[in-house]
N, C-alpha and C. Protein backbone atom coordinates (compact mmCIF):
# COMPACT_ATOMS: atom_id res chain seq x y z
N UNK A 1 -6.43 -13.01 -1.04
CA UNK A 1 -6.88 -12.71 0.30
C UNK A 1 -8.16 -11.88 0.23
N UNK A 2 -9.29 -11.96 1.55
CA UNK A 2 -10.26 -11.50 1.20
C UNK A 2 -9.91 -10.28 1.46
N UNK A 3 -10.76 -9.17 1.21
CA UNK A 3 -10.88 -7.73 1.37
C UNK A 3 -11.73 -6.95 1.77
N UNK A 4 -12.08 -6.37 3.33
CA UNK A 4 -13.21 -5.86 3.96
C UNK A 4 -13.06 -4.63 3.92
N UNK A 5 -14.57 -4.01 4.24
CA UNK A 5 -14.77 -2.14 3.66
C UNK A 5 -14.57 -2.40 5.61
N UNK A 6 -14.04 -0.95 5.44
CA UNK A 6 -13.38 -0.41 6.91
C UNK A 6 -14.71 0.69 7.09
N UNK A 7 -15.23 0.78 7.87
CA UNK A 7 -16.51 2.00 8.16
C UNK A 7 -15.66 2.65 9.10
N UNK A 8 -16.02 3.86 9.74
CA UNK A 8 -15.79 4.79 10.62
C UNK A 8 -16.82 5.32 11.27
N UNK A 9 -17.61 5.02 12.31
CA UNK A 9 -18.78 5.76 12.70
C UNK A 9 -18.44 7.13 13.27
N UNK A 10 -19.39 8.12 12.99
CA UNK A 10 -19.11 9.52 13.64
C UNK A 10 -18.61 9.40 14.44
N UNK A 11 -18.91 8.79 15.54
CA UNK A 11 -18.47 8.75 17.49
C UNK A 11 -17.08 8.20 16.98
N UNK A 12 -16.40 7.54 16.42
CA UNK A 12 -14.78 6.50 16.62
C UNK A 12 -14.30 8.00 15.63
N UNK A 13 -14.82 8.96 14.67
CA UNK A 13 -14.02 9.83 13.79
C UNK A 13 -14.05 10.95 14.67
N UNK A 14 -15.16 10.98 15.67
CA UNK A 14 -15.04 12.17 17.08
C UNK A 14 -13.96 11.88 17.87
N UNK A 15 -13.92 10.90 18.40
CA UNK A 15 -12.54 10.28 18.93
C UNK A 15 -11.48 10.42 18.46
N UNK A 16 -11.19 10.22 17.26
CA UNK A 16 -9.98 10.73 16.75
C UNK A 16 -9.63 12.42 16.54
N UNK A 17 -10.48 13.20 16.19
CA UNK A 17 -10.52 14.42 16.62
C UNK A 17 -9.73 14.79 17.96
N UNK A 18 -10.86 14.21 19.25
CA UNK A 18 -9.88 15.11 20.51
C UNK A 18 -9.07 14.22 20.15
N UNK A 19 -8.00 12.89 20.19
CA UNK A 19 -7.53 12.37 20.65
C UNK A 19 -6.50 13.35 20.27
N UNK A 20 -6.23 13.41 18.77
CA UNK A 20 -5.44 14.41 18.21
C UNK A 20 -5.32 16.17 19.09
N UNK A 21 -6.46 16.65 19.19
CA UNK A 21 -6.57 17.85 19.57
C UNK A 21 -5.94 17.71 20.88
N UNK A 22 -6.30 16.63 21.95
CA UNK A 22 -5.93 16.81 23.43
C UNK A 22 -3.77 16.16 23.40
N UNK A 23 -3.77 15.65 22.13
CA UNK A 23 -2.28 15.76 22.22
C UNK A 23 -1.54 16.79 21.55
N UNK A 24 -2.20 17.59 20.85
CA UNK A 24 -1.22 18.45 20.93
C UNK A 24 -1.42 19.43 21.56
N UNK A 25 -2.31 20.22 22.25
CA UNK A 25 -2.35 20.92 23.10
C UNK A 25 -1.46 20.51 24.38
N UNK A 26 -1.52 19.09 24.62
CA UNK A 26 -0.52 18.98 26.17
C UNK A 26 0.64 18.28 25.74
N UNK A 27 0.68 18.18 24.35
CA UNK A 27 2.35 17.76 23.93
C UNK A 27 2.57 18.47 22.81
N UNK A 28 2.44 17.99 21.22
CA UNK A 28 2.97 18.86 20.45
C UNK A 28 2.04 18.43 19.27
N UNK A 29 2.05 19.59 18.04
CA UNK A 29 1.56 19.12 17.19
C UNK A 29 1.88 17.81 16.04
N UNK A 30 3.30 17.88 16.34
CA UNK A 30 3.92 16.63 15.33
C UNK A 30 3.78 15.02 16.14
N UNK A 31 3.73 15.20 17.38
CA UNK A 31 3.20 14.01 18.66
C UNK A 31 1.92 13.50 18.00
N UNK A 32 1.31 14.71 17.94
CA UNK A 32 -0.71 14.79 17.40
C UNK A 32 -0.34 14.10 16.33
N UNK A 33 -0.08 14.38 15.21
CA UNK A 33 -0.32 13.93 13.73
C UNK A 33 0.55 12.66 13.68
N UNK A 34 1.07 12.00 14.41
CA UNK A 34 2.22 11.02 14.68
C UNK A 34 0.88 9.61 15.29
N UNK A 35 0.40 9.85 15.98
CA UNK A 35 -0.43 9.14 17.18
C UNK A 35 -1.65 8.94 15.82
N UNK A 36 -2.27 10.12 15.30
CA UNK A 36 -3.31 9.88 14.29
C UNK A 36 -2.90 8.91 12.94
N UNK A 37 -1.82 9.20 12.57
CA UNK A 37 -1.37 8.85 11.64
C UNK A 37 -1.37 7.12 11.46
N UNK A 38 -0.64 6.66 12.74
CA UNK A 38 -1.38 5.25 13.21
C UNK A 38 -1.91 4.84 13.76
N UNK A 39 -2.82 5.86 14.34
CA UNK A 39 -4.21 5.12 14.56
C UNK A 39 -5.55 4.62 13.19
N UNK A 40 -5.16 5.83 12.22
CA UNK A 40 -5.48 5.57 11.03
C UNK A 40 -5.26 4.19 10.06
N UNK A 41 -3.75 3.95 9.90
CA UNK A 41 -3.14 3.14 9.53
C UNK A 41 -3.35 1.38 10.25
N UNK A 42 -3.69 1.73 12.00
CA UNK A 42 -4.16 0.11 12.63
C UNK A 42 -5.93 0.58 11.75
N UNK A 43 -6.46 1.14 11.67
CA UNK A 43 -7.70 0.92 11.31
C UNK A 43 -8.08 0.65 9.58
N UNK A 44 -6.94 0.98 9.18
CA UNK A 44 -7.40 0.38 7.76
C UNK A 44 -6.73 -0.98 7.35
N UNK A 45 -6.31 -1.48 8.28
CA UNK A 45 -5.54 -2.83 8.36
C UNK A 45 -6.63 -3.80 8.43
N UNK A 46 -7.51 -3.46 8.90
CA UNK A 46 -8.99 -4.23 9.69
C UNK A 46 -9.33 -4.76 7.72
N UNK A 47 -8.94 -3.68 6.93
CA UNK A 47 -9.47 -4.57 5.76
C UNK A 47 -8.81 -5.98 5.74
N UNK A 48 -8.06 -6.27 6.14
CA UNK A 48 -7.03 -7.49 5.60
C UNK A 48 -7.21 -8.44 6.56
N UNK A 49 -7.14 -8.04 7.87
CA UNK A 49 -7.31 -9.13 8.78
C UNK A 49 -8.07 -8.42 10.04
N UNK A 50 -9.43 -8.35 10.11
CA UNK A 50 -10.36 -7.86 11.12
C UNK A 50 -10.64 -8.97 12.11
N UNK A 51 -10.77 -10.35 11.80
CA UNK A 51 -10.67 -11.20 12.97
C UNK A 51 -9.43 -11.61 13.59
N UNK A 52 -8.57 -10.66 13.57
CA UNK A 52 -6.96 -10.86 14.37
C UNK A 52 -7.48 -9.91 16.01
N UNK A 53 -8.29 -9.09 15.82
CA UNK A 53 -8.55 -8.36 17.32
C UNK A 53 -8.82 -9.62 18.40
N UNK A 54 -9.19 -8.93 19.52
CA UNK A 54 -9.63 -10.09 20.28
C UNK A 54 -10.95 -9.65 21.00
N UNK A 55 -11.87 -10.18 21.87
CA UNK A 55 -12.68 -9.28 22.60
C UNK A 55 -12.24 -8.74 23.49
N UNK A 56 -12.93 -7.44 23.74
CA UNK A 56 -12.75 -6.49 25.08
C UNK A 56 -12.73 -6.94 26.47
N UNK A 57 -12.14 -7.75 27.26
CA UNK A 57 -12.51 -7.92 28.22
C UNK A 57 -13.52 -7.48 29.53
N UNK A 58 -14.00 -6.26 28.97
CA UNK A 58 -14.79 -5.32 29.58
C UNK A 58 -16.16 -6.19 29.12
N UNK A 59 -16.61 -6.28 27.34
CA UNK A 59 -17.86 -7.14 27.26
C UNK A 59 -17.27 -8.73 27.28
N UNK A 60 -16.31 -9.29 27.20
CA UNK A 60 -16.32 -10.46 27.70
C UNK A 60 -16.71 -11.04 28.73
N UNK A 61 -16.06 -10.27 29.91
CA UNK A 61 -17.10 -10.41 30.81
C UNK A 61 -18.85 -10.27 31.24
N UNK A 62 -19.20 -9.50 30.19
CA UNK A 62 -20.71 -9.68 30.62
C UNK A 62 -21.39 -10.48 29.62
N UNK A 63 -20.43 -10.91 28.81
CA UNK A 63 -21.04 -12.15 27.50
C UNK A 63 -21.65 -11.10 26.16
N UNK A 64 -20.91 -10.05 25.91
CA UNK A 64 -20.84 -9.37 24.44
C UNK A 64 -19.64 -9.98 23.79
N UNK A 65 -19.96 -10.60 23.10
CA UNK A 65 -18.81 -10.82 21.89
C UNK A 65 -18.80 -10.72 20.36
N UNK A 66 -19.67 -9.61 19.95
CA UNK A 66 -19.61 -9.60 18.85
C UNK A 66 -18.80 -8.16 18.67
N UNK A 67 -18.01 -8.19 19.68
CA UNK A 67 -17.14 -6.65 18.86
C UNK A 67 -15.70 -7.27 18.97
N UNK A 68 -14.65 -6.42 18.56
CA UNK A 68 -13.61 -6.86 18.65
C UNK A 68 -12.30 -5.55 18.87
N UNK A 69 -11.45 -5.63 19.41
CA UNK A 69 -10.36 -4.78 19.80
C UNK A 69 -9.11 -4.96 19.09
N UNK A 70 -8.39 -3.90 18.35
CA UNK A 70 -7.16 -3.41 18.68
C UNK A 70 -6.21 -2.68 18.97
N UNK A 71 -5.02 -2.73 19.08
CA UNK A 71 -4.54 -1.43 20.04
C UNK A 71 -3.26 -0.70 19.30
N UNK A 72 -3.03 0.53 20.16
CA UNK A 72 -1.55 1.23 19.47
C UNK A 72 -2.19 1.44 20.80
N UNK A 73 -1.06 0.57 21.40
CA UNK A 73 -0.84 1.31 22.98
C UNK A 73 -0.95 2.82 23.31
N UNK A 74 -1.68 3.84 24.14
CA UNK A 74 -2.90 2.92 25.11
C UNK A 74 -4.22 3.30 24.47
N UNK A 75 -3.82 3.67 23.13
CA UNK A 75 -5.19 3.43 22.39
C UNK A 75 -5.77 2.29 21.83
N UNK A 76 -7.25 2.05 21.91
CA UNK A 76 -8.23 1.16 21.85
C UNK A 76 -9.15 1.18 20.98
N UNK A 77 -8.99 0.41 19.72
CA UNK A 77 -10.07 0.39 18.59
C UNK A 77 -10.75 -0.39 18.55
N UNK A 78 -12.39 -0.03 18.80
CA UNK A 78 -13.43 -1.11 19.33
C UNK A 78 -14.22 -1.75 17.89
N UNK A 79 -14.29 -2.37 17.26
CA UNK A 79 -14.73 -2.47 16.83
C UNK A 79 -15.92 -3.51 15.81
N UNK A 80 -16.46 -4.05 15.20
CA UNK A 80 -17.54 -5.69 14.69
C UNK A 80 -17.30 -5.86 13.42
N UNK A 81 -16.93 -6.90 13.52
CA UNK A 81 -17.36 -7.29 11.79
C UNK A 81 -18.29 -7.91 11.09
N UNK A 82 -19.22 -7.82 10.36
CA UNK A 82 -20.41 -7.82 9.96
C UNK A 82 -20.10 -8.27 8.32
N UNK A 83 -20.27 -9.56 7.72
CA UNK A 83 -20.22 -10.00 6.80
C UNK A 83 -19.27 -9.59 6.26
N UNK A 84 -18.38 -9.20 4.98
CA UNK A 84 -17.34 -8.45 4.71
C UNK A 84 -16.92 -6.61 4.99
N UNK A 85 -17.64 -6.43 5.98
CA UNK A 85 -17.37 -4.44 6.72
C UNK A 85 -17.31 -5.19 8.08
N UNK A 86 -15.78 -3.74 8.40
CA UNK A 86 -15.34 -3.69 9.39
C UNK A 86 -16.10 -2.33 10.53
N UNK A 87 -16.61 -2.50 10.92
CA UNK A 87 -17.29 -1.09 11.66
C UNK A 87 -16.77 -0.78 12.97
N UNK A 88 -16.39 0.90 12.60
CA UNK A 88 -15.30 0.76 13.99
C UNK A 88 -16.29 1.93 14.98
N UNK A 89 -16.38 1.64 16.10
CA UNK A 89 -17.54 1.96 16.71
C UNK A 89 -16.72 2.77 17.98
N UNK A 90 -15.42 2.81 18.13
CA UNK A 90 -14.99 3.36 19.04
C UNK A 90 -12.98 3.51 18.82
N UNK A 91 -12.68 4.69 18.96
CA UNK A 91 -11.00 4.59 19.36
C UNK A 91 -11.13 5.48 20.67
N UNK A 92 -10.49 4.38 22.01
CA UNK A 92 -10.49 5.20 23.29
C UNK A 92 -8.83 5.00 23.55
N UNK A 93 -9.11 5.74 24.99
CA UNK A 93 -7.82 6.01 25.24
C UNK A 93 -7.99 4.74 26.41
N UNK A 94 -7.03 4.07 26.63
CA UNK A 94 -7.31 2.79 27.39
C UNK A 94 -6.71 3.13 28.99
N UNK A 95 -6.66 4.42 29.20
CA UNK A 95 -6.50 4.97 30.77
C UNK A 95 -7.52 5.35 30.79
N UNK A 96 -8.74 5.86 30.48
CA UNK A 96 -9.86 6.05 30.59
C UNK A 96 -10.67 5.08 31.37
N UNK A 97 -12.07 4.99 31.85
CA UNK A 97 -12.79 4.21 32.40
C UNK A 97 -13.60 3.87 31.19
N UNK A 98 -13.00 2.66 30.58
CA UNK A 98 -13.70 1.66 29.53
C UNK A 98 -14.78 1.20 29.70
N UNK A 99 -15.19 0.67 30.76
CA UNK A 99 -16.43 -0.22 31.43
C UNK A 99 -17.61 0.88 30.85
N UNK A 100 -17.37 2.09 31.90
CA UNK A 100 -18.96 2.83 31.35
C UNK A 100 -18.70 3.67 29.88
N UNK A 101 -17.56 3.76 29.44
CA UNK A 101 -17.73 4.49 27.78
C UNK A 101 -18.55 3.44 27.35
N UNK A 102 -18.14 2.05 27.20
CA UNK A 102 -18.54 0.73 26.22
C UNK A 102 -19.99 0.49 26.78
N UNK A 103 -20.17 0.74 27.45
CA UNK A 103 -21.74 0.57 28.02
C UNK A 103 -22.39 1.78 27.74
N UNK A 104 -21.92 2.98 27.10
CA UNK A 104 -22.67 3.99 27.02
C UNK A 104 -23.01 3.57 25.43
N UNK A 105 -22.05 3.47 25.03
CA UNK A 105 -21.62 3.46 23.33
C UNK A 105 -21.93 2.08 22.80
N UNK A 106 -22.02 1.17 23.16
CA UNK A 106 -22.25 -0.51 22.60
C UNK A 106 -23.53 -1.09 23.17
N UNK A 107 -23.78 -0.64 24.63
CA UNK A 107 -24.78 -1.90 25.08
C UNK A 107 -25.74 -0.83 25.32
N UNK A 108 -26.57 -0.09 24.06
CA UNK A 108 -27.80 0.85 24.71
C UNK A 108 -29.04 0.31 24.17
């Protein structure tokens, strides 16, 4: 099977920061390291099978399709694959307003 390098851009390793920080402050710390733990784990999966995401419906609709999504409910890993690297360009929280993060962060 083939084997792709997983990247992490600052902004998707900032994301994981609060995501962690804002759960355990309003839930717990073992919640926090629970939620990171696989969000980590869906993102190094991207080595093995990175075209299993699907597109964002957010740039589907405006005709971006070179990124790709997956999830640990209601988190959202945005991310492209680019010859054998996986580049992950975003983990959001998918109650958030997606439309203008992905337009801040993808279409500048």
């Amino acid at each position: 099977m083939k084997r792709y390098r997983v990247w992490l851009s600052d902004d998707a390793e900032q994301d994981l920061i609060e995501i962690y920080r804002y759960i355990a402050i309003h839930d717990s710390a073992e919640k926090a390291a629970y939620v990171l733990d696989q969000l980590e784990s869906l993102c190094s999966r991207l080595a093995e099978l990175p075209e299993r995401g699907h597109v964002p419906p957010e740039l589907d609709r405006i005709g971006v399709a070179n990124y790709r999504e997956v999830h640990f409910q209601p988190y959202r890993v945005i991310y492209e694959v680019v010859k054998q690297d996986a580049f992950i360009h975003c983990v959001l929280d998918g109650r958030r307003d997606i439309q203008s993060l992905l337009e801040r962060r993808l279409i500048r």
